[in-house]
Protein backbone atom coordinates (compact mmCIF):
# COMPACT_ATOMS: atom_id res chain seq x y z
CA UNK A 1 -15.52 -4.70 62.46
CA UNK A 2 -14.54 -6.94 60.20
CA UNK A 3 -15.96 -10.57 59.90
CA UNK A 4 -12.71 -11.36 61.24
CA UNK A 5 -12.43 -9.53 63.76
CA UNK A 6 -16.01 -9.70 65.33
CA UNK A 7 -15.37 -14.05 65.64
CA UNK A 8 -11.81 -13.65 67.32
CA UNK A 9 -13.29 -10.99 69.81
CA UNK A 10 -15.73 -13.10 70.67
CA UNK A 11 -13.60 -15.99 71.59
CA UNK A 12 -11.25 -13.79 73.53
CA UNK A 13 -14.42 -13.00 75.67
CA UNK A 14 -14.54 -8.81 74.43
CA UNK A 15 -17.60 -7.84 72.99
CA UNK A 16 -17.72 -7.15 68.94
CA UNK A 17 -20.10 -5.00 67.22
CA UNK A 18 -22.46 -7.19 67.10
CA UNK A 19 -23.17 -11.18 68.04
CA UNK A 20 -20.80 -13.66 65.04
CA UNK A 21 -22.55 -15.94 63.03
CA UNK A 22 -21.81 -19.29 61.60
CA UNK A 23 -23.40 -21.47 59.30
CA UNK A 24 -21.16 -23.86 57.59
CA UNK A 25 -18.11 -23.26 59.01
CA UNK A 26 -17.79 -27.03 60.45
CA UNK A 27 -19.73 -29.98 59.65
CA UNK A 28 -21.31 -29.80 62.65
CA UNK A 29 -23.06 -26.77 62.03
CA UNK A 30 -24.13 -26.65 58.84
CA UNK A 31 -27.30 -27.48 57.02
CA UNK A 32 -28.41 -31.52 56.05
CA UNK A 33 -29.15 -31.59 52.44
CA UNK A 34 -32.93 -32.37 52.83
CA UNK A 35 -33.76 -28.80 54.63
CA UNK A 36 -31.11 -26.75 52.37
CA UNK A 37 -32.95 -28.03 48.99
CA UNK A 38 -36.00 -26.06 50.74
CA UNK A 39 -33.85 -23.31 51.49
CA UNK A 40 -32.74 -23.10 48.25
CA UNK A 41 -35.73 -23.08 46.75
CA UNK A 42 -36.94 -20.42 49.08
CA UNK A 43 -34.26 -17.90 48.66
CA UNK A 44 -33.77 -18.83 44.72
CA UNK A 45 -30.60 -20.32 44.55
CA UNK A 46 -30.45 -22.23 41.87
CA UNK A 47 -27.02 -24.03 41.98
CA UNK A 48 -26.17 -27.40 42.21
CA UNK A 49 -25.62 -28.74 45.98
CA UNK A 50 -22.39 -29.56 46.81
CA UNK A 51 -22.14 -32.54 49.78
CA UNK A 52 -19.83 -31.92 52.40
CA UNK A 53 -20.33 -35.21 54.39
CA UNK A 54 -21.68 -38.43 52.55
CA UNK A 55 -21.82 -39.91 56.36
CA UNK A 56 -23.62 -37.50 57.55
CA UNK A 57 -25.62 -36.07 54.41
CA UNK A 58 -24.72 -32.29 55.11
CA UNK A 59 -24.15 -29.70 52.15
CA UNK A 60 -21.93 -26.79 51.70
CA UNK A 61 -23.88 -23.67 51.75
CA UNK A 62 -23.42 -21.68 49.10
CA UNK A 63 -21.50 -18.30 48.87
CA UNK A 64 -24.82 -16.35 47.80
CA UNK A 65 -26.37 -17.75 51.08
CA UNK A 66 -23.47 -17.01 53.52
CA UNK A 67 -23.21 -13.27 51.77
CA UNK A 68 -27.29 -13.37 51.98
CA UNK A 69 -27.07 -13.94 56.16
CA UNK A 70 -23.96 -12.35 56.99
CA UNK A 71 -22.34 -15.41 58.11
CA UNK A 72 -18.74 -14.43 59.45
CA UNK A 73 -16.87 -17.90 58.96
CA UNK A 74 -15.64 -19.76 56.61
CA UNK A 75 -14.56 -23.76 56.57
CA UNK A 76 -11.59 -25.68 55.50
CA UNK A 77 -12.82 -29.47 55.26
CA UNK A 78 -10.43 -32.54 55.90
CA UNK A 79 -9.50 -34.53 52.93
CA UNK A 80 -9.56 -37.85 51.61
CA UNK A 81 -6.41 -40.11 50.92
CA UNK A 82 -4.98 -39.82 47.64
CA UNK A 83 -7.90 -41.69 44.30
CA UNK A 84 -9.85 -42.62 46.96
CA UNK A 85 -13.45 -43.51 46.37
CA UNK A 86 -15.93 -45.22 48.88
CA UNK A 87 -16.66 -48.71 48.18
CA UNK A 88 -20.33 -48.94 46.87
CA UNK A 89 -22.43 -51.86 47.95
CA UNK A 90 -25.57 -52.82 46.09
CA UNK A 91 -27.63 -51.94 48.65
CA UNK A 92 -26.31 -48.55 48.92
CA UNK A 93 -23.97 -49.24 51.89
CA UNK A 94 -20.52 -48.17 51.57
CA UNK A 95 -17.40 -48.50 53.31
CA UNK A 96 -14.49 -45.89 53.81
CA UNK A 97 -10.96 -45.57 54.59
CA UNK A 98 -11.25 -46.72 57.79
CA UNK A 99 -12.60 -50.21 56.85
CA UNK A 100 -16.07 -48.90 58.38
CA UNK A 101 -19.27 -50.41 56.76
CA UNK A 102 -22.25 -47.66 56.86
CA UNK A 103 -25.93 -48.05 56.14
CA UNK A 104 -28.63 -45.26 54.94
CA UNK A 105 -32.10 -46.10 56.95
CA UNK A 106 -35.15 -45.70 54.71
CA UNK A 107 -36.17 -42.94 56.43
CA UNK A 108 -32.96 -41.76 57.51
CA UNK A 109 -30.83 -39.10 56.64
CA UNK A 110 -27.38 -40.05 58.46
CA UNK A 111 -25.83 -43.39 57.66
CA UNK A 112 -24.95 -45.81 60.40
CA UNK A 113 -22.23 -47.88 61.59
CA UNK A 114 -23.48 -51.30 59.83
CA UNK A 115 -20.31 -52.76 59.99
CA UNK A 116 -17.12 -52.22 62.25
CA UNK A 117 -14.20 -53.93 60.87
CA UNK A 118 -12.70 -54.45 64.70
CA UNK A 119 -16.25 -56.01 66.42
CA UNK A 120 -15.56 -59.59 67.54
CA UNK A 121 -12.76 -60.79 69.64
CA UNK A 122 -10.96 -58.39 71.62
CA UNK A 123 -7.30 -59.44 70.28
CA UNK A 124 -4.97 -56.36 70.62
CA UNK A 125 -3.80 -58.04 67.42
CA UNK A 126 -6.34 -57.73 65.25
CA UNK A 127 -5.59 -53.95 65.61
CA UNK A 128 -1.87 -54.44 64.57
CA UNK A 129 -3.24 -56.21 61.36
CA UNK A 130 -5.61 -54.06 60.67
CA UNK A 131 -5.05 -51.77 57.19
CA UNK A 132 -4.54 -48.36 58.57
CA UNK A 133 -5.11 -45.42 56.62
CA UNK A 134 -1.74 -43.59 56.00
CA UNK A 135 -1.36 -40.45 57.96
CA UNK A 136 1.24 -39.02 55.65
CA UNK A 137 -0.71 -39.86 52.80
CA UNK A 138 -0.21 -36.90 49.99
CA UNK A 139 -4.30 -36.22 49.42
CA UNK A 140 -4.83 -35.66 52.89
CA UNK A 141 -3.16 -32.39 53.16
CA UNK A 142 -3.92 -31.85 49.16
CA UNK A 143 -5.09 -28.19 48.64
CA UNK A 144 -4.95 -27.26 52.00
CA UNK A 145 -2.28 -24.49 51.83
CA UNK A 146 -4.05 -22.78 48.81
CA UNK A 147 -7.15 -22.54 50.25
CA UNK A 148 -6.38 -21.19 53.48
CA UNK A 149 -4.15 -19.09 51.98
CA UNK A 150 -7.23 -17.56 49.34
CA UNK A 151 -9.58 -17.31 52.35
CA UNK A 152 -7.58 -15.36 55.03
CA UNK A 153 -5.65 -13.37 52.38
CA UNK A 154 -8.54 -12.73 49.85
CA UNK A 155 -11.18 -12.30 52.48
CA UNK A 156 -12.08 -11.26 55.71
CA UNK A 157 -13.78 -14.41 56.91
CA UNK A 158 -13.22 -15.94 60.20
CA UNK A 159 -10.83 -19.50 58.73
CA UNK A 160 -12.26 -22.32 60.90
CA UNK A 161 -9.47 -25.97 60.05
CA UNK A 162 -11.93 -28.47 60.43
CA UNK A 163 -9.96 -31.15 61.65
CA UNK A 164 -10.78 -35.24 61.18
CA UNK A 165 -13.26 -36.57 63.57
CA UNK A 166 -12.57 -37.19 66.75
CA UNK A 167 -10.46 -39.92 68.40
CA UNK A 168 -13.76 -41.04 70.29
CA UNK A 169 -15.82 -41.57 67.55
CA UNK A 170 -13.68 -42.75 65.68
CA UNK A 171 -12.60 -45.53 68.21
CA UNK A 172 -16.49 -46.64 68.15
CA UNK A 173 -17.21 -46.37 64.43
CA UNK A 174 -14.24 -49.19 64.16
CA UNK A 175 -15.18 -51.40 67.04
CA UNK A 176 -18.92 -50.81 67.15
CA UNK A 177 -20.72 -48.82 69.79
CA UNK A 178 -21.78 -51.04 72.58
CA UNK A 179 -18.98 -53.40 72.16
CA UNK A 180 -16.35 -49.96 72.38
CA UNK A 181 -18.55 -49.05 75.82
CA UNK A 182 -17.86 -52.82 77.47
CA UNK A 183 -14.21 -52.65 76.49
CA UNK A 184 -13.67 -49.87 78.49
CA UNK A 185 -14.43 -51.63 81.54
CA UNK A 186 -13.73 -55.42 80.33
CA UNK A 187 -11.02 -55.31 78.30
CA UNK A 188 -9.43 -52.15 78.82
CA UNK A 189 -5.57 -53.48 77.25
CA UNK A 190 -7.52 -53.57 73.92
CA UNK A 191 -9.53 -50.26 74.64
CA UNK A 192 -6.87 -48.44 75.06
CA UNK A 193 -4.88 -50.25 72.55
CA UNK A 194 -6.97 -48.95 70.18
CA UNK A 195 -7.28 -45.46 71.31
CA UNK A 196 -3.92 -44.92 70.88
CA UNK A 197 -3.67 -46.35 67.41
CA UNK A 198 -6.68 -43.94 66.45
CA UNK A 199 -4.84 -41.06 68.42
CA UNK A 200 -1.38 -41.62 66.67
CA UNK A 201 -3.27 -41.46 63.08
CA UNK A 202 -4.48 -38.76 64.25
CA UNK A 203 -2.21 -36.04 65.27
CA UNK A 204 0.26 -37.00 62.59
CA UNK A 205 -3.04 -36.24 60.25
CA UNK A 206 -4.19 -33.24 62.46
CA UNK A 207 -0.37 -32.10 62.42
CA UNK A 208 -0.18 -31.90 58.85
CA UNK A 209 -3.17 -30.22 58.42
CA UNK A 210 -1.99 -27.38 60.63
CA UNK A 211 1.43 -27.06 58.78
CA UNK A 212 -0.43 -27.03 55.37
CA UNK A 213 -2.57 -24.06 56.75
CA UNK A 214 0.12 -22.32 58.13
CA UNK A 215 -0.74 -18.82 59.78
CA UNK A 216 -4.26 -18.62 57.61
CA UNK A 217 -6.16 -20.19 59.55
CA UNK A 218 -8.00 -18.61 63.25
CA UNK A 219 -9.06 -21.32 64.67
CA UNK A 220 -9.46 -25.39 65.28
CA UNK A 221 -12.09 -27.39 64.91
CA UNK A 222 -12.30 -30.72 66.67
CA UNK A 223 -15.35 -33.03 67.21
CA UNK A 224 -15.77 -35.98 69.47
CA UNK A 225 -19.01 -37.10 71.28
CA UNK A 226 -18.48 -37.56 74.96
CA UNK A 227 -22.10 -36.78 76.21
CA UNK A 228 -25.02 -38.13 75.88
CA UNK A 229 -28.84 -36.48 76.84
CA UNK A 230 -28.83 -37.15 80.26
CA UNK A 231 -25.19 -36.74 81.25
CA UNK A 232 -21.87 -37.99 80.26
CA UNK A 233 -21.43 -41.14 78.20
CA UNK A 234 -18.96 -42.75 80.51
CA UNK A 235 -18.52 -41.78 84.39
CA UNK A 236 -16.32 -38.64 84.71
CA UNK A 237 -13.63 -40.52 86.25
CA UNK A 238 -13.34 -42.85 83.37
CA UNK A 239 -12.97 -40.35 81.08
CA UNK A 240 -10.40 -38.59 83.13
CA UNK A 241 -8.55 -41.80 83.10
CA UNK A 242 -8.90 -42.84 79.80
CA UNK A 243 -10.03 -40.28 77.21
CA UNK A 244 -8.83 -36.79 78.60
CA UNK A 245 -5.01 -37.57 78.77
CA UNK A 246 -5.51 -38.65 75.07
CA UNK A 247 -7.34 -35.48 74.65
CA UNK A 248 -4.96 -33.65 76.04
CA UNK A 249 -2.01 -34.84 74.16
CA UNK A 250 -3.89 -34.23 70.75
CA UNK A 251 -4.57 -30.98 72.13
CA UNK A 252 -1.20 -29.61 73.13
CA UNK A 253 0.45 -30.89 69.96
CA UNK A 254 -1.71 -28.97 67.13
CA UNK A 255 -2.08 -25.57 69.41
CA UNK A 256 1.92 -26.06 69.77
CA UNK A 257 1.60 -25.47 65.54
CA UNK A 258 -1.33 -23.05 65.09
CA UNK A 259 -1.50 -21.18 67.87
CA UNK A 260 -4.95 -20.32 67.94
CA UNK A 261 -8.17 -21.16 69.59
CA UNK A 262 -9.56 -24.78 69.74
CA UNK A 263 -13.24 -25.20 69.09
CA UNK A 264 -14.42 -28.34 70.47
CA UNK A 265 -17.37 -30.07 69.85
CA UNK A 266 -20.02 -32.48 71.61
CA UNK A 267 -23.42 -32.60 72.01
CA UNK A 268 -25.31 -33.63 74.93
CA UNK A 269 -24.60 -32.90 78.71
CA UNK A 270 -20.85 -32.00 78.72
CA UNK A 271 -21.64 -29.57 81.73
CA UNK A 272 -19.78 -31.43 84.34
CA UNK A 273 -17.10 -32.50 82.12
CA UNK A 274 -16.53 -28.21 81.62
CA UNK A 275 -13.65 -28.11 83.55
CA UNK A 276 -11.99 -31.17 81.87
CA UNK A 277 -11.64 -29.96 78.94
CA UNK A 278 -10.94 -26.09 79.59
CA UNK A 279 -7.80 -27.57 81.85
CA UNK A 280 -6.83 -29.73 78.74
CA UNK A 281 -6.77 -26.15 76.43
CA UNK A 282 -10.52 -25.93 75.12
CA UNK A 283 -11.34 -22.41 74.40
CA UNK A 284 -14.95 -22.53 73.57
CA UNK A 285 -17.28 -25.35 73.25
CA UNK A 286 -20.02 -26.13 70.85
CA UNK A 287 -23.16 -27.08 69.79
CA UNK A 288 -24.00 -26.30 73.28
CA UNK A 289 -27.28 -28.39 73.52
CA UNK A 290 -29.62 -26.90 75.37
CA UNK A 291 -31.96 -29.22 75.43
CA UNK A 292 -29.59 -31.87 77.41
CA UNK A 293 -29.39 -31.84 81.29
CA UNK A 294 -27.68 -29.45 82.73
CA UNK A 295 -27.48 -27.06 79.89
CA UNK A 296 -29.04 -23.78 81.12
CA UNK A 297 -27.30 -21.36 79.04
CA UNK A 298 -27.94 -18.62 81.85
CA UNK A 299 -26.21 -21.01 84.40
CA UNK A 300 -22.70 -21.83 81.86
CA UNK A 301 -22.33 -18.37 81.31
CA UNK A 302 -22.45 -17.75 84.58
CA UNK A 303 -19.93 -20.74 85.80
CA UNK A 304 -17.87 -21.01 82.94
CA UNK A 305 -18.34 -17.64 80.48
CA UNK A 306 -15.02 -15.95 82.43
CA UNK A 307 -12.77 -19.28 81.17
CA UNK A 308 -14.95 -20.65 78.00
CA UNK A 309 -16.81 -19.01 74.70
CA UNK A 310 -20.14 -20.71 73.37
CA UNK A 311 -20.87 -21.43 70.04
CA UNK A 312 -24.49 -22.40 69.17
CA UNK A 313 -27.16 -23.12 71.28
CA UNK A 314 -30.40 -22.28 69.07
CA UNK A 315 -32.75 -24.98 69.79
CA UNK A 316 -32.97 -28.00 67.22
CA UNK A 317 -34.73 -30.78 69.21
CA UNK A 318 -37.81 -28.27 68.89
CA UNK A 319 -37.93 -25.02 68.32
CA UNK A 320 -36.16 -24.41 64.63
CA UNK A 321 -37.94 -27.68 63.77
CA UNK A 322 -41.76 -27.82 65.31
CA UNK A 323 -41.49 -23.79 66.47
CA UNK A 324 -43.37 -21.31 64.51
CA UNK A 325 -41.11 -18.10 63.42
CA UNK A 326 -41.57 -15.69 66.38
CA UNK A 327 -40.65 -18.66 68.74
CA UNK A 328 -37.82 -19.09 67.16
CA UNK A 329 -36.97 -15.23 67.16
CA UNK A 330 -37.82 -15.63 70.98
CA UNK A 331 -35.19 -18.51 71.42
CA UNK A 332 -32.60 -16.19 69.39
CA UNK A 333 -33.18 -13.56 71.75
CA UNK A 334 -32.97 -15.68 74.93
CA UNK A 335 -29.82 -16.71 73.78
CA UNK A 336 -28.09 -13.78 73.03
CA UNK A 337 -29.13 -12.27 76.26
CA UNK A 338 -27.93 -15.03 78.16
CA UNK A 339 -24.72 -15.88 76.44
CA UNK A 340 -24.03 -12.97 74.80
CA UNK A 341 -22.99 -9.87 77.45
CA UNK A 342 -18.79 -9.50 77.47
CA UNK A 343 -18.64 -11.62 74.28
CA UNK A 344 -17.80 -14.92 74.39
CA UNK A 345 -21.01 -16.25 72.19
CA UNK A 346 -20.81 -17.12 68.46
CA UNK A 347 -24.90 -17.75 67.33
CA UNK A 348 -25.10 -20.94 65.34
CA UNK A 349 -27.75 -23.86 65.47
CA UNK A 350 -27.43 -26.88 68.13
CA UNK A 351 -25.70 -28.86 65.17
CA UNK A 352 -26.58 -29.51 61.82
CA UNK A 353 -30.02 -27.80 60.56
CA UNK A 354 -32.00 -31.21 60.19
CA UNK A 355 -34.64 -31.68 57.61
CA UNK A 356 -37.34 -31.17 59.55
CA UNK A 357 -36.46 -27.60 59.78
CA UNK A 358 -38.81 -24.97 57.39
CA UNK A 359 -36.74 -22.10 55.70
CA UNK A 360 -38.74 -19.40 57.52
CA UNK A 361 -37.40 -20.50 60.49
CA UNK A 362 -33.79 -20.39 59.03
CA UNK A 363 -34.66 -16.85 57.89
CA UNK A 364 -36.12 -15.84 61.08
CA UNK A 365 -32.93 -17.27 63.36
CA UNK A 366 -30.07 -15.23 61.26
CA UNK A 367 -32.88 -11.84 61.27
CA UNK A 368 -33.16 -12.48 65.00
CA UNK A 369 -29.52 -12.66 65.18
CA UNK A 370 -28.78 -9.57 63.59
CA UNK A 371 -31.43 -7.74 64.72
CA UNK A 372 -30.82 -8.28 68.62
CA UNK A 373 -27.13 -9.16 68.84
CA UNK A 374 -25.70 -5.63 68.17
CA UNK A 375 -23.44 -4.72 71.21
CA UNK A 376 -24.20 -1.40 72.72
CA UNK A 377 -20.81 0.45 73.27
């Protein structure tokens, strides 16, 4: 099969030749640029890193790489507005086009919210006056066409339209996190106020995006935290009330354009939020964290693998970081055998390879992979 081919008959739930692979085909499942310097060094690659997310210090993985693990996607990125450039504090803070205000840790490797433009008083006006970004802005959809049109027509690469991040996040990076989680309950006017100024940004941006892309591009990809560790990060009925038919309506209007599969992203335990977001038109769900509650892979195949695909779910709370190789070729296996039978299961990491993670164990996930996810027909 082609690379192609394999990724779509995995998300159709049919089983491929053998188990997809993807490593760089969203931001969200890619490699932070601490742990792919070490790869690079490892497999000899000797070109300059290219950053694919200042916020969240994650690199583009280089052709030779992809070609070197067999990696069947490919990623269009969202763009920037037309000139723009961060602004650069003197302490190394910056703030983007949102008005957001982010901070590097020391130690860290993923700047912080360090400065919401919208914390304070909850004044639905102060999000009238706010300066917007402009959805129809030219540099947002700038290139898009071309290379979608390159990759699907020049290659045979599974096209993944990586599309802005998502309305929750987004809601929170402007307002600040704890304040964002009060409003919902205290001043809900403004809460949702804001949701739906994020949310009509958004599709108009998300809309575009599509259009640009045209019919080059096989699937969506949409991120927005709703989960934490433990469980959901608001009650289930308050995100049925308040997030979901916001979900929903971003949902419905960019598969009405493209036509093909969302891919929707969230860590943490989204178990019991499963059939929320299949109703709302999710077709498979990702990083799949296995490590959260209530993510047995054995048990969401089982529940869900007849309505929902799985993209992820190699360990990155410990195995690919503190395991030794053949623990992480254990976990690969595990994986495959539980998410794998029918199709439906596209291997990636749970997230971003973090810096912690040595380049053996990179090596020995994507051997693994192809070494025990060949489908038996």
């Amino acid at each position: 099969m082609t690379h192609r081919e394999r990724v779509l008959a995995a998300l159709h739930r049919q089983e491929p030749d053998r188990v997809p692979l993807d490593l760089g085909g969203t931001f969200a499942s890619t490699i932070t640029l601490k742990c792919y310097q070490r790869l690079k060094a490892k497999l000899g690659v000797e070109q300059p890193t290219l950053v694919m997310s200042r916020r969240s210090q994650v690199a583009y993985p280089h052709e030779e790489v992809l070609l070197r693990f067999d990696i069947d996607t490919r990623g269009i990125q969202p763009r920037s507005p037309s000139g723009w450039q961060d602004k650069v504090f003197p302490d190394g803070s910056y703030e983007d086009e949102w008005g957001v205000v982010r901070s590097l840790p020391p130690e860290g490797g993923h700047y912080y919210v360090s400065g919401p433009p919208l914390a304070g008083d909850p004044d639905p006006k102060r999000i009238e006056s706010h300066p917007w970004p402009d959805p129809h802005d030219p540099g947002l959809v700038e290139g898009i066409a071309e290379e979608a049109k390159r990759l699907h027509q020049e290659t045979d690469f599974a096209v993944i339209l990586n599309l802005p991040v998502g309305l929750v996040h987004q809601s929170q990076f402007l307002r600040g996190y704890e304040e964002w989680l009060v409003d919902l309950l205290l001043h809900p006017g403004f809460a949702e106020a804001l949701l739906d100024k994020v949310l009509e940004i958004q599709c108009i941006i998300g809309e575009r995006m599509v259009e640009a892309a045209g019919d080059n591009i096989d699937l969506l990809f949409y991120g927005d935290d709703i989960a934490f560790q433990g469980g959901p990060m608001i009650s289930p009925p308050l995100y049925r009330s308040l997030i979901k038919p916001r979900h929903r309506q971003l949902f419905s209007r960019l598969k009405a354009k493209a036509r093909v599969p969302l891919l929707f992203h969230s860590c943490g335990s989204v178990y019991s939020l499963l059939d929320d977001l299949i109703e709302i038109g999710v077709d498979c769900i990702n990083p799949v964290q296995v490590s959260a509650k209530d993510m047995d892979t054995r048990r969401l195949k089982r529940e869900f693998g007849d309505r929902l695909s799985f993209w992820g779910a190699i360990d990155t709370h410990r195995v690919l970081p503190f395991g030794s190789p053949e623990e992480v070729r254990a976990e690969v296996k595990r994986r495959i055998e539980d998410l794998g039978p029918g199709g439906g299961y596209i291997l990636a990491s749970v997230h971003n390879l973090q810096p912690e993670v040595p380049p053996e164990n990179i090596l020995a996930m994507f051997e693994a992979a192809l070494e025990f996810g060949r489908y038996r027909h």
